[in-house]
C-alpha atoms as a PDB file:
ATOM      1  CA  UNK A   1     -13.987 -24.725   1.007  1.00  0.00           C
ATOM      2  CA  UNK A   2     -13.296 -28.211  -0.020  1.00  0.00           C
ATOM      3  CA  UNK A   3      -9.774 -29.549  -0.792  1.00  0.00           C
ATOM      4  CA  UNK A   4      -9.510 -30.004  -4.779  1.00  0.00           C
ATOM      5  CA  UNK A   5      -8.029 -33.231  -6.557  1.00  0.00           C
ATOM      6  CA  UNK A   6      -5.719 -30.890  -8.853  1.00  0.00           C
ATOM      7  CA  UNK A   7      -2.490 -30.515  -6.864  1.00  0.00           C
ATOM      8  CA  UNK A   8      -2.071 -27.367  -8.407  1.00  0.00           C
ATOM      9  CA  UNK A   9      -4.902 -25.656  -7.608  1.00  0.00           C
ATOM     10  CA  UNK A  10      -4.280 -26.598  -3.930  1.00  0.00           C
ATOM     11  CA  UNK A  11      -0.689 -25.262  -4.378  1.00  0.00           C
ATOM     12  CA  UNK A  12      -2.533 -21.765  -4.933  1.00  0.00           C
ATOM     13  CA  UNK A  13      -4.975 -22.064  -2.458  1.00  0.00           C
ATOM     14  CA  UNK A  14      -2.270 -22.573   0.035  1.00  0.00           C
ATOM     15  CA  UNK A  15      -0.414 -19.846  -1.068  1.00  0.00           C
ATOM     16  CA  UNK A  16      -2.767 -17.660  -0.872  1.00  0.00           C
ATOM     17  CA  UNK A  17      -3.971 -18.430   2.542  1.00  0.00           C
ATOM     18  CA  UNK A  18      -0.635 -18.481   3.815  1.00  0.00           C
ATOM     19  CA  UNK A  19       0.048 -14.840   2.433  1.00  0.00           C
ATOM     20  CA  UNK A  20      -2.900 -13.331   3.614  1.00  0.00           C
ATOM     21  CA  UNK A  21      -2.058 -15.014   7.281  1.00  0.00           C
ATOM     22  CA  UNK A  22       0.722 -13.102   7.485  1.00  0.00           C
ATOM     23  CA  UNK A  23      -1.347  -9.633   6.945  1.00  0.00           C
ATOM     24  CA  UNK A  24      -4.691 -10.643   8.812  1.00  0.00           C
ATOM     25  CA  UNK A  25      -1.931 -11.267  11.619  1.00  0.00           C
ATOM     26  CA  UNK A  26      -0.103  -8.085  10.894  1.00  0.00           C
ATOM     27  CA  UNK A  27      -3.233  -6.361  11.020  1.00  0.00           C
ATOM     28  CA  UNK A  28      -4.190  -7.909  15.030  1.00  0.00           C
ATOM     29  CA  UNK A  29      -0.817  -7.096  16.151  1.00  0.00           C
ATOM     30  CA  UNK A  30      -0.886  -3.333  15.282  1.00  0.00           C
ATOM     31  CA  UNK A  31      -4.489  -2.358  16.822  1.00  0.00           C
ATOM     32  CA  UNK A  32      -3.727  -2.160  20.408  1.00  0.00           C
ATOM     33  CA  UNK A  33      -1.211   0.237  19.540  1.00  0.00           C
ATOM     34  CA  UNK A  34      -3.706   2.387  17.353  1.00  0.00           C
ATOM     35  CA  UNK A  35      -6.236   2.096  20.055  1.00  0.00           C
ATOM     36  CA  UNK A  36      -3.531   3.747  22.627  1.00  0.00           C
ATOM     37  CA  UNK A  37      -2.769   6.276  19.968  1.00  0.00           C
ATOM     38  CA  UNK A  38       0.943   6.798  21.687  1.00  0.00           C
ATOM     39  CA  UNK A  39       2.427   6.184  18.573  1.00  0.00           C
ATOM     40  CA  UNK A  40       1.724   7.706  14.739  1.00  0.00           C
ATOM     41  CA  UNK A  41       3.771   4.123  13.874  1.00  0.00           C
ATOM     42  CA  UNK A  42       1.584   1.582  14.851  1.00  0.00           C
ATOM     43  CA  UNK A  43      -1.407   3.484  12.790  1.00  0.00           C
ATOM     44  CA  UNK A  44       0.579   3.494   9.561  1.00  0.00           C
ATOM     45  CA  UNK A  45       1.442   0.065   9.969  1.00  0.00           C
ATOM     46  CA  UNK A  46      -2.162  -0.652  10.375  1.00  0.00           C
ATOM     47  CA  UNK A  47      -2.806   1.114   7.426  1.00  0.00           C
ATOM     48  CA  UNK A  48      -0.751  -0.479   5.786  1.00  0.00           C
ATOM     49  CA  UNK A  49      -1.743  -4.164   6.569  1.00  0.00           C
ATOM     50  CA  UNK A  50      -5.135  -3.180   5.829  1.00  0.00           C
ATOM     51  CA  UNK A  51      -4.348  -2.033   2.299  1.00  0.00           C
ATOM     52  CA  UNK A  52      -2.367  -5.314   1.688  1.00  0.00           C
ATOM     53  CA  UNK A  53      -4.877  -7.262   3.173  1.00  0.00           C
ATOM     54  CA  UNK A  54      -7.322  -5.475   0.795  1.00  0.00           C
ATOM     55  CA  UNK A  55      -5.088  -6.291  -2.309  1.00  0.00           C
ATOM     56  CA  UNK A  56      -4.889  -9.852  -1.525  1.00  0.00           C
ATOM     57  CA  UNK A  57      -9.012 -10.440  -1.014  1.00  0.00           C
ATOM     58  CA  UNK A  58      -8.755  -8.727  -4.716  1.00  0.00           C
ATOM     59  CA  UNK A  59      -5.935 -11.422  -5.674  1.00  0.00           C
ATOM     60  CA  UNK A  60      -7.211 -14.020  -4.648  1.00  0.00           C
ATOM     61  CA  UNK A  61     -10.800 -13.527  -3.643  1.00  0.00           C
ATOM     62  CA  UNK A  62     -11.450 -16.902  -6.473  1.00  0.00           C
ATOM     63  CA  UNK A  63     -10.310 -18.469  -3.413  1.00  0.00           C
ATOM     64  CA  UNK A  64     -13.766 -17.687  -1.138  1.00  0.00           C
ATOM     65  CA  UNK A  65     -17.613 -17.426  -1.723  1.00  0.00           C
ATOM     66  CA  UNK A  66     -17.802 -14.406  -3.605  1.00  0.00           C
ATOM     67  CA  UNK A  67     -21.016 -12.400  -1.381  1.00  0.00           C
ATOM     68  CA  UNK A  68     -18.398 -13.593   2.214  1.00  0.00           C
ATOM     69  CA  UNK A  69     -15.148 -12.000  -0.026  1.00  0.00           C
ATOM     70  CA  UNK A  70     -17.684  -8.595  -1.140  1.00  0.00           C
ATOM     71  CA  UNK A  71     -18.382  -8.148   2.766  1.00  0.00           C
ATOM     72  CA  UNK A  72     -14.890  -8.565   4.131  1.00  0.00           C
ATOM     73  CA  UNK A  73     -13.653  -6.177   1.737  1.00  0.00           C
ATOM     74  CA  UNK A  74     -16.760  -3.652   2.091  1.00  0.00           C
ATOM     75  CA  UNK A  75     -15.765  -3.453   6.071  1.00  0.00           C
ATOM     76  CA  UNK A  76     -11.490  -3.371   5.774  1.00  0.00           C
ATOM     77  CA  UNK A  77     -12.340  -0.491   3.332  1.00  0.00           C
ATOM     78  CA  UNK A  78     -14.505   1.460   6.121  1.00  0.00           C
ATOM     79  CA  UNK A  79     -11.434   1.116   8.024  1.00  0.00           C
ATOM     80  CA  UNK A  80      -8.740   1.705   5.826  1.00  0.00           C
ATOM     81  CA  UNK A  81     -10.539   5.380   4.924  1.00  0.00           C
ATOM     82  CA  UNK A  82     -10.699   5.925   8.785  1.00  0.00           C
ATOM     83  CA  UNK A  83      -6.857   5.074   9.185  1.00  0.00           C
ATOM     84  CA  UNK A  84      -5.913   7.178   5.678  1.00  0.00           C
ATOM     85  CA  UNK A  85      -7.241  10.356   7.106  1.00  0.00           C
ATOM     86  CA  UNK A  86      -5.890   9.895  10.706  1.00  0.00           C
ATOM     87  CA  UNK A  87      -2.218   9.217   8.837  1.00  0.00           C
ATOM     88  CA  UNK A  88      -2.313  12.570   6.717  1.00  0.00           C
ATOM     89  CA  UNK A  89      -2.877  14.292   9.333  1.00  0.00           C
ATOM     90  CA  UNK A  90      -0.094  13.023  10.905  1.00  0.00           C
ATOM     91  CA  UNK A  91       2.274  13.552   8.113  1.00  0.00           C
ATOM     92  CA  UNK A  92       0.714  16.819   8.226  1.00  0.00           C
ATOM     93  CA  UNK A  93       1.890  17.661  12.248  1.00  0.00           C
ATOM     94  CA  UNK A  94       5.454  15.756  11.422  1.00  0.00           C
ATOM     95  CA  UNK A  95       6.034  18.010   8.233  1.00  0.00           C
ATOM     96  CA  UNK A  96       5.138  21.245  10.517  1.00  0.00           C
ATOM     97  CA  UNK A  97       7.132  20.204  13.048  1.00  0.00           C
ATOM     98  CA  UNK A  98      10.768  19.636  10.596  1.00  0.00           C
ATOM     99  CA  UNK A  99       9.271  22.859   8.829  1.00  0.00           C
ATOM    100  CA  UNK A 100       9.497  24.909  12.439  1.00  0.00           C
ATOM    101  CA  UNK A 101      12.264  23.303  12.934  1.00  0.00           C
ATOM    102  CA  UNK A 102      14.826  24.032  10.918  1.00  0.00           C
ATOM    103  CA  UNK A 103      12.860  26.975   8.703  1.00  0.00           C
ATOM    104  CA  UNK A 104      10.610  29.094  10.004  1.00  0.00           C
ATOM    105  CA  UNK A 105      11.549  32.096  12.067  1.00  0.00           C
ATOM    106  CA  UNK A 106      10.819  33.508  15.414  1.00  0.00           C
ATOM    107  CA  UNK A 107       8.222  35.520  13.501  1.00  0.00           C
ATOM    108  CA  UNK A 108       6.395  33.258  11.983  1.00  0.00           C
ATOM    109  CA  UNK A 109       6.266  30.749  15.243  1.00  0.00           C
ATOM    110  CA  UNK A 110       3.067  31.885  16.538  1.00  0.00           C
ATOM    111  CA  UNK A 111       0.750  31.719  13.162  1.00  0.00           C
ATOM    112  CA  UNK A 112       2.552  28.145  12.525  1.00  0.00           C
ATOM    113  CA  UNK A 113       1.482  27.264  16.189  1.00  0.00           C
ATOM    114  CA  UNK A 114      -1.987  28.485  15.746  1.00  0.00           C
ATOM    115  CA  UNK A 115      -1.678  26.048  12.735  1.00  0.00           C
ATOM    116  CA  UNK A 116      -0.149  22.550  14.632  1.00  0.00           C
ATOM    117  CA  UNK A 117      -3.143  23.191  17.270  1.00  0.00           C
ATOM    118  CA  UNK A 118      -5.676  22.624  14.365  1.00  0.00           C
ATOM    119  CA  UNK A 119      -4.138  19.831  13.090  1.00  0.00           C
ATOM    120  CA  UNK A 120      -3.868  18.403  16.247  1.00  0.00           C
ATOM    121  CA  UNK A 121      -7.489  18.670  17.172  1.00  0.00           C
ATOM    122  CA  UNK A 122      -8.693  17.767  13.713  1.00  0.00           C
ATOM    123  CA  UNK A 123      -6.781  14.574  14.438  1.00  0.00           C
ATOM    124  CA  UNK A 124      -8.141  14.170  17.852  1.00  0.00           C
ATOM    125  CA  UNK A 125     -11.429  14.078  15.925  1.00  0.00           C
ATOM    126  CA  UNK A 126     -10.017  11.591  13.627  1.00  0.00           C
ATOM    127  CA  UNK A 127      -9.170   9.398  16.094  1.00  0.00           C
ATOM    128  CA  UNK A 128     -12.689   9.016  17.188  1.00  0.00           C
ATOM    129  CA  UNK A 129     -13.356   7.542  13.256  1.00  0.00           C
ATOM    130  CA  UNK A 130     -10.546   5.242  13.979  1.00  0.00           C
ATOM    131  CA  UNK A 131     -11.602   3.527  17.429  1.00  0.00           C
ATOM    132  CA  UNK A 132     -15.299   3.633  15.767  1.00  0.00           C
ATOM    133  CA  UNK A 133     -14.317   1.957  12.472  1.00  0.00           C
ATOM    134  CA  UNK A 134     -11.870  -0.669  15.103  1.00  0.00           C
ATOM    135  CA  UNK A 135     -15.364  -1.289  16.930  1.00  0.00           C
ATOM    136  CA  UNK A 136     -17.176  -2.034  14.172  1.00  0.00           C
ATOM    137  CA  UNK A 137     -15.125  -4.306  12.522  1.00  0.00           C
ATOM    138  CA  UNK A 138     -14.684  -6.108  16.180  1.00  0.00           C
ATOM    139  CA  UNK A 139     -18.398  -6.568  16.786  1.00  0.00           C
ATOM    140  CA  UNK A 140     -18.674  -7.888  13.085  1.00  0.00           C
ATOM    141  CA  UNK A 141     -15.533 -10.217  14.278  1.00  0.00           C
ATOM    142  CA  UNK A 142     -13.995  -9.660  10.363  1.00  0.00           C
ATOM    143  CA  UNK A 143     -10.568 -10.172  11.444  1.00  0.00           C
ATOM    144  CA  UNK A 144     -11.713 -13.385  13.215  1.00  0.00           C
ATOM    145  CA  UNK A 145     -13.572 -14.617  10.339  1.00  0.00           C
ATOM    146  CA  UNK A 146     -10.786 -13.924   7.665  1.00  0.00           C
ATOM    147  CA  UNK A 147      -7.931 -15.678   9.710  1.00  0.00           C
ATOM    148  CA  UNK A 148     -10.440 -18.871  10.631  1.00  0.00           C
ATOM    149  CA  UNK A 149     -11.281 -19.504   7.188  1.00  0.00           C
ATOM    150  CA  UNK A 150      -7.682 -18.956   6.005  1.00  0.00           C
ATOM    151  CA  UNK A 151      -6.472 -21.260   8.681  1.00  0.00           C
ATOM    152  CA  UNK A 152      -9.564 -23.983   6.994  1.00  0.00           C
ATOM    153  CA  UNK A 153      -8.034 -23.633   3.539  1.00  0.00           C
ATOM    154  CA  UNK A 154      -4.408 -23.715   4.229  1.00  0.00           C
ATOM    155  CA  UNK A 155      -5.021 -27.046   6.753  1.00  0.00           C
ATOM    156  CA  UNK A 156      -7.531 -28.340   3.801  1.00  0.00           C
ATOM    157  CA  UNK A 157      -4.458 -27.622   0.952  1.00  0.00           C
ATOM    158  CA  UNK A 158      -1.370 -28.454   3.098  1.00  0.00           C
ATOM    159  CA  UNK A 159      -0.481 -32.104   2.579  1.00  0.00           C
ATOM    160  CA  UNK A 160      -1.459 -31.925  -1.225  1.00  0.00           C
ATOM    161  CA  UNK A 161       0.761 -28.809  -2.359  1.00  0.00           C
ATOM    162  CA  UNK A 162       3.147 -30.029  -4.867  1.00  0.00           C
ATOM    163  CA  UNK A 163       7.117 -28.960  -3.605  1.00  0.00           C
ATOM    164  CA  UNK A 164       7.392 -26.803  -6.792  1.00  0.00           C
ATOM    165  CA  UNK A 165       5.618 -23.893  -7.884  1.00  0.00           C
ATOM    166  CA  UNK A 166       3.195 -24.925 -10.566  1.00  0.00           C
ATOM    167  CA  UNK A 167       2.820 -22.368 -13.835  1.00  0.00           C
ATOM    168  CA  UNK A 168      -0.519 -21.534 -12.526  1.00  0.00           C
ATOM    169  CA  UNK A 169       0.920 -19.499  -9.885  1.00  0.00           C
ATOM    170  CA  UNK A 170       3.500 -17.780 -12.315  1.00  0.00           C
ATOM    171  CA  UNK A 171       0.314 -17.562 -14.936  1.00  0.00           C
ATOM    172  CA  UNK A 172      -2.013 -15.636 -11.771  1.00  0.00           C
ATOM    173  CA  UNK A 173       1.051 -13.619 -11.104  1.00  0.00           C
ATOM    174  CA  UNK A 174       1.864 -12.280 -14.516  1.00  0.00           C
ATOM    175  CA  UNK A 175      -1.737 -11.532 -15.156  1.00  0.00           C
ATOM    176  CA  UNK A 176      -1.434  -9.301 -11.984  1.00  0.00           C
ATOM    177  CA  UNK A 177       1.721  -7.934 -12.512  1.00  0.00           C
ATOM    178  CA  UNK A 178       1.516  -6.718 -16.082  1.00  0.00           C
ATOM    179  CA  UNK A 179      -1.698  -4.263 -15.980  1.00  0.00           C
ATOM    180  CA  UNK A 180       0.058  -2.740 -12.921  1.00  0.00           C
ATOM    181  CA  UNK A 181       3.194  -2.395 -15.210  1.00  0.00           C
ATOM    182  CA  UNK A 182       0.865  -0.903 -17.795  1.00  0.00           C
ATOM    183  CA  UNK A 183      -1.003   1.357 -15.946  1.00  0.00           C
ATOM    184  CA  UNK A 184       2.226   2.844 -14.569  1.00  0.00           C
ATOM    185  CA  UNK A 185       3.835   3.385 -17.673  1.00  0.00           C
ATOM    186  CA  UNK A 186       0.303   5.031 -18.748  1.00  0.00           C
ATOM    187  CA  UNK A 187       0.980   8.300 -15.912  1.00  0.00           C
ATOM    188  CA  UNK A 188       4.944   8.361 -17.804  1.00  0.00           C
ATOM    189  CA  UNK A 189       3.572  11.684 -19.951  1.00  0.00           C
ATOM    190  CA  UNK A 190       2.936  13.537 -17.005  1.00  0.00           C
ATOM    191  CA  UNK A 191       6.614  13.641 -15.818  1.00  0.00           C
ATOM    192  CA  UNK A 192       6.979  16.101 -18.251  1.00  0.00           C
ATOM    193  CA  UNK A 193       4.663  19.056 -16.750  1.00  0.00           C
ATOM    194  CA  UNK A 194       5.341  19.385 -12.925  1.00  0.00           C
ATOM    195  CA  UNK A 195       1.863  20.877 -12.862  1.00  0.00           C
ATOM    196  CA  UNK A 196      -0.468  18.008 -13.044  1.00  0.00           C
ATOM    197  CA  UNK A 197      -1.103  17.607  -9.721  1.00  0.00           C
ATOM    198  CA  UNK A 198      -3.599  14.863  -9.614  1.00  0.00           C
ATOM    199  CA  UNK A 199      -1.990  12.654 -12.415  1.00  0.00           C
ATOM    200  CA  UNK A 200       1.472  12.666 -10.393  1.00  0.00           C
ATOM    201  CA  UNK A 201      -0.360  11.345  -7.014  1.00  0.00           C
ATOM    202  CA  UNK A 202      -2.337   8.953  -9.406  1.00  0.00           C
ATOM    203  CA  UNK A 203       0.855   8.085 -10.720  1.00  0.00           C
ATOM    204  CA  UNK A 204       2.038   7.391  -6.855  1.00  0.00           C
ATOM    205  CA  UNK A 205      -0.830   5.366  -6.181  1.00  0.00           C
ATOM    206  CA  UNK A 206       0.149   3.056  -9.100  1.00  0.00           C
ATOM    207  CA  UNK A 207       3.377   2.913  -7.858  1.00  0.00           C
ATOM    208  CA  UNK A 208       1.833   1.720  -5.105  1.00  0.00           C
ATOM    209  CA  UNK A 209      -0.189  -1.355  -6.219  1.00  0.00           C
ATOM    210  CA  UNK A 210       2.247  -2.237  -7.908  1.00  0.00           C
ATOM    211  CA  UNK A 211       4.691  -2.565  -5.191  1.00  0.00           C
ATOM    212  CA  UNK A 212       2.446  -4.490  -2.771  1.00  0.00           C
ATOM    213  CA  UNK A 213       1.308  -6.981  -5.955  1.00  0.00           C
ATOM    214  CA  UNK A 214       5.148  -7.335  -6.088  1.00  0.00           C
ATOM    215  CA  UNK A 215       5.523  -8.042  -2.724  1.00  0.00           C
ATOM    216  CA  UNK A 216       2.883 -10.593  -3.041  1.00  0.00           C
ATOM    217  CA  UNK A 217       4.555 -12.773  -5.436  1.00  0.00           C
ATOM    218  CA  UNK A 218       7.787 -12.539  -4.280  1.00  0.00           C
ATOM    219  CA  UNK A 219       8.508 -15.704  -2.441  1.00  0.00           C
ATOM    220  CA  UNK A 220       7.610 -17.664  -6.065  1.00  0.00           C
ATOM    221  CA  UNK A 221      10.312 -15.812  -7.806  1.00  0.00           C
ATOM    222  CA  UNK A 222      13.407 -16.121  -5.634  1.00  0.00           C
ATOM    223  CA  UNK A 223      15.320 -12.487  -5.935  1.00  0.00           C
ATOM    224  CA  UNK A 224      14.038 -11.731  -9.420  1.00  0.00           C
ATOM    225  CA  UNK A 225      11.796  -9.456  -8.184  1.00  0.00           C
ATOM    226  CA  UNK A 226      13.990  -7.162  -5.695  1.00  0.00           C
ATOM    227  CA  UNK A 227      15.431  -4.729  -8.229  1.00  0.00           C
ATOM    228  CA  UNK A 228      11.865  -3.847  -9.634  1.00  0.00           C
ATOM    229  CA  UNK A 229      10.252  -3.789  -5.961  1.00  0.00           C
ATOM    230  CA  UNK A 230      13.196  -1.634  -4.777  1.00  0.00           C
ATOM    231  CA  UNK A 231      13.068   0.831  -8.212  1.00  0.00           C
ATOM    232  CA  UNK A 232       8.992   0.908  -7.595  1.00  0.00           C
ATOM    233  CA  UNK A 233       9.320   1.623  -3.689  1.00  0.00           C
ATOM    234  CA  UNK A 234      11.936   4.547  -4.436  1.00  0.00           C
ATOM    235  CA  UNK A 235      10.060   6.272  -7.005  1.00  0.00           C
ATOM    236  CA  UNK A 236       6.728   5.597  -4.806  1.00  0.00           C
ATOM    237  CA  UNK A 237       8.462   7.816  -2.138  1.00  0.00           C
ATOM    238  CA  UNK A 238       9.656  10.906  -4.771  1.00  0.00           C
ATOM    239  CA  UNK A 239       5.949  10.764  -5.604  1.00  0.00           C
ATOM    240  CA  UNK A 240       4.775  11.001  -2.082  1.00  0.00           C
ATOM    241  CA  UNK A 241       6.810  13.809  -1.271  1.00  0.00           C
ATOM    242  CA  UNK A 242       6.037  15.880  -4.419  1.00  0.00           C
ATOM    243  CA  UNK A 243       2.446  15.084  -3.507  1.00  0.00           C
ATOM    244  CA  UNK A 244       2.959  16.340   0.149  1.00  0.00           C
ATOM    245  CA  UNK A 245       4.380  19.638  -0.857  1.00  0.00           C
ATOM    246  CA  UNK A 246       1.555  19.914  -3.123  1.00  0.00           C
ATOM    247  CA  UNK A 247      -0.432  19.454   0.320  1.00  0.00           C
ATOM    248  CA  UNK A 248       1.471  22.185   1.580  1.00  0.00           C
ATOM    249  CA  UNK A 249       2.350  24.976  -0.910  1.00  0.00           C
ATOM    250  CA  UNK A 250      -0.498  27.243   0.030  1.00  0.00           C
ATOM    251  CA  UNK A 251       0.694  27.539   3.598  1.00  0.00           C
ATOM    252  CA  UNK A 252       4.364  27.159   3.563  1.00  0.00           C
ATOM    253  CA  UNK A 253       4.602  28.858  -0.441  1.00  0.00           C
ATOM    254  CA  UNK A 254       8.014  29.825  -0.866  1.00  0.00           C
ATOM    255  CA  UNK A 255       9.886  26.637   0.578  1.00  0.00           C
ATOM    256  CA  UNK A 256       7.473  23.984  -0.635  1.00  0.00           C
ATOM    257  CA  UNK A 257       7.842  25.494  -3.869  1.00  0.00           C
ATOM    258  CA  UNK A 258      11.353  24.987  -4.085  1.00  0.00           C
ATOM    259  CA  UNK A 259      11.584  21.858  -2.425  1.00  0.00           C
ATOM    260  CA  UNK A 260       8.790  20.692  -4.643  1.00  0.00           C
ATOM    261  CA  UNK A 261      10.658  21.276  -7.889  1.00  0.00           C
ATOM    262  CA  UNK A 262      13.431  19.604  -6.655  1.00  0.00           C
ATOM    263  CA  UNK A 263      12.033  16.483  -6.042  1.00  0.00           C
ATOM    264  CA  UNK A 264       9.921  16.670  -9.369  1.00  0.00           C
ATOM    265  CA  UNK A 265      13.113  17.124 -10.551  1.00  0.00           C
ATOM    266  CA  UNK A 266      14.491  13.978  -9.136  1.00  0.00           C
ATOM    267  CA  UNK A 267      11.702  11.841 -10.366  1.00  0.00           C
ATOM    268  CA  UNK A 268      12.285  12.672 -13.891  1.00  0.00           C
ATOM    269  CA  UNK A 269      15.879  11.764 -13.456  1.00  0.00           C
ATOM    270  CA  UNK A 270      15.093   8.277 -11.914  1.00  0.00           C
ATOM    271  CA  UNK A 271      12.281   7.607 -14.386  1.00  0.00           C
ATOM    272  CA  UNK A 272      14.360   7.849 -17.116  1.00  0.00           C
ATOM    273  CA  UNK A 273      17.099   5.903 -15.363  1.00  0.00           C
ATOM    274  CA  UNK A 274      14.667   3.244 -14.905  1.00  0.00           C
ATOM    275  CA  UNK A 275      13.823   3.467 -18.420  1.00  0.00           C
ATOM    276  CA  UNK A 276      17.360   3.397 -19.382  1.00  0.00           C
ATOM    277  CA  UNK A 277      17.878   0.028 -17.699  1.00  0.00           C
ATOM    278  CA  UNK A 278      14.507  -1.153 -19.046  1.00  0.00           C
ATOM    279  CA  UNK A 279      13.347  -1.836 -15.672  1.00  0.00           C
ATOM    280  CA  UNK A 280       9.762  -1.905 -16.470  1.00  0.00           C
ATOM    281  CA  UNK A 281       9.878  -4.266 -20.037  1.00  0.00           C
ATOM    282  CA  UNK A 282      12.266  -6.691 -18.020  1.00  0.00           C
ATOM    283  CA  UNK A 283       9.295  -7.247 -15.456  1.00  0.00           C
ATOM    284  CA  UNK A 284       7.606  -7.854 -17.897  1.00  0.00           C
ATOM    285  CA  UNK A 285       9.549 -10.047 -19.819  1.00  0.00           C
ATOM    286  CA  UNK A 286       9.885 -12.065 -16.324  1.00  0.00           C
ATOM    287  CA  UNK A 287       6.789 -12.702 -15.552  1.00  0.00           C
ATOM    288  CA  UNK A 288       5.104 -13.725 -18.892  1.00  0.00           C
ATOM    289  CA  UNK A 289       8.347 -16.133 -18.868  1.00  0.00           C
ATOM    290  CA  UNK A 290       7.488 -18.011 -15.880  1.00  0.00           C
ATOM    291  CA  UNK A 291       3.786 -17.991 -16.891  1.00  0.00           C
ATOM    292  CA  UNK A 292       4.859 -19.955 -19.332  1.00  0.00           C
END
């Protein structure tokens, strides 16, 4: 893409290469490590720079020819699938294992042993998905392609990016921010009934976009945003664990049931702490502000 006149518009451009650098790099650096499969880390961290990668091509996807954007995201989302099964079963083995661990009894050792050695071949199987998802997107040469023409647009932007953030960067970022925000608040009425299952991982999953479109913007706000992206990541994480017992309450009943109200428990508190402090409406607030 060709450098613009308005310095502005560059300043974006530049931006936006620059933060999707970081995650098309993030992304390189993790997939030896999933290929070895020696290490459940390096596959969630792959999983993870996928996703982000993912959000940003939705962010900023203005930035590229649309159809080239369309097929970049159509073959990260192949793999990010292939990665999000392989990781749940991993949570799965790790939650057995701290289950058998400090819970289960010498009775009960064999059945839950019986049940590890299925999850572990299941993920064995998995893993096949993974290196064949890795291949394709190698012989495609996505990756490749992504970082080249990021490297093209932040070399064609450098020299003309004004030193201060312009408001169309604050205007791009509250119009991202604020649905999030919205769409949040939207699961609130389903902290009330700690049996609505698929609304509370929905609810996680907004957490979740949020978070990473927080993370995003970051840099352009100094440390206004680190209170919301901390409040977002903690209740992200009561979420995910009331959704793994959830996972787990037909095998392990009695204890995931418990340990499941508990944490539902503790994400009603911290909602309505967060509500207390107006978390939420301050973001808000913030972001239209600097939008101008």
């Amino acid at each position: 893409m060709t450098a613009s006149a308005d310095p502005a518009l560059e300043h974006y451009r530049h931006y936006a290469a620059d933060a999707m650098l970081t995650q098309t790099q993030a992304f390189a650096r993790e997939v030896p490590g999933v290929r070895a499969a020696e290490d459940v880390e390096f596959l969630h961290r792959l999983r993870v720079a996928s996703r982000r990668l993912r959000t940003l091509l939705t962010l900023f996807g203005d930035c590229f020819a649309a159809k080239q954007a369309a097929i970049w995201q159509r073959e990260l989302r192949r793999v990010t699938r292939a990665l999000g099964d392989a990781r749940d079963l991993d949570v799965q083995v790790e939650f057995l294992d701290a289950f058998i661990a400090a819970h289960a009894v010498k009775t009960q050792h064999a059945g839950l042993a019986r049940l590890r050695l299925r999850l572990r071949q299941a993920r064995e199987t998995q893993q096949r998905q993974v290196l064949a998802a890795l291949d394709r997107l190698a012989e495609k040469r996505v990756i490749e392609a992504i970082d080249t023409s990021l490297r093209h647009l932040r070399a064609a932007t450098y020299w003309s990016a004004p030193m201060t953030t312009p408001p169309m960067l604050f205007g791009k970022a509250a119009c991202e921010i604020t649905p999030r925000v919205h769409d949040l608040l939207g699961y609130e009425i389903y902290l009330a009934d700690p049996t609505r299952v698929k609304e509370l991982h929905a609810m996680r999953i907004a957490a979740k976009h949020l978070r990473y479109t927080l993370n995003i913007f970051a840099s352009i706000y100094g440390d206004a945003l680190d209170d919301p992206s901390k409040a977002t990541r903690k209740l992200q994480d009561l979420l995910g664990e009331i959704h793994d017992y959830d996972v787990w309450r037909s095998l392990l009943a009695d204890y995931v049931t418990a340990q499941r109200a508990q944490r539902f428990t503790e994400a009603q508190d911290y909602w309505k702490k967060l509500q207390r402090q107006q978390v939420w409406e301050g973001l808000v607030v913030l972001a239209r502000e600097r939008a101008g």
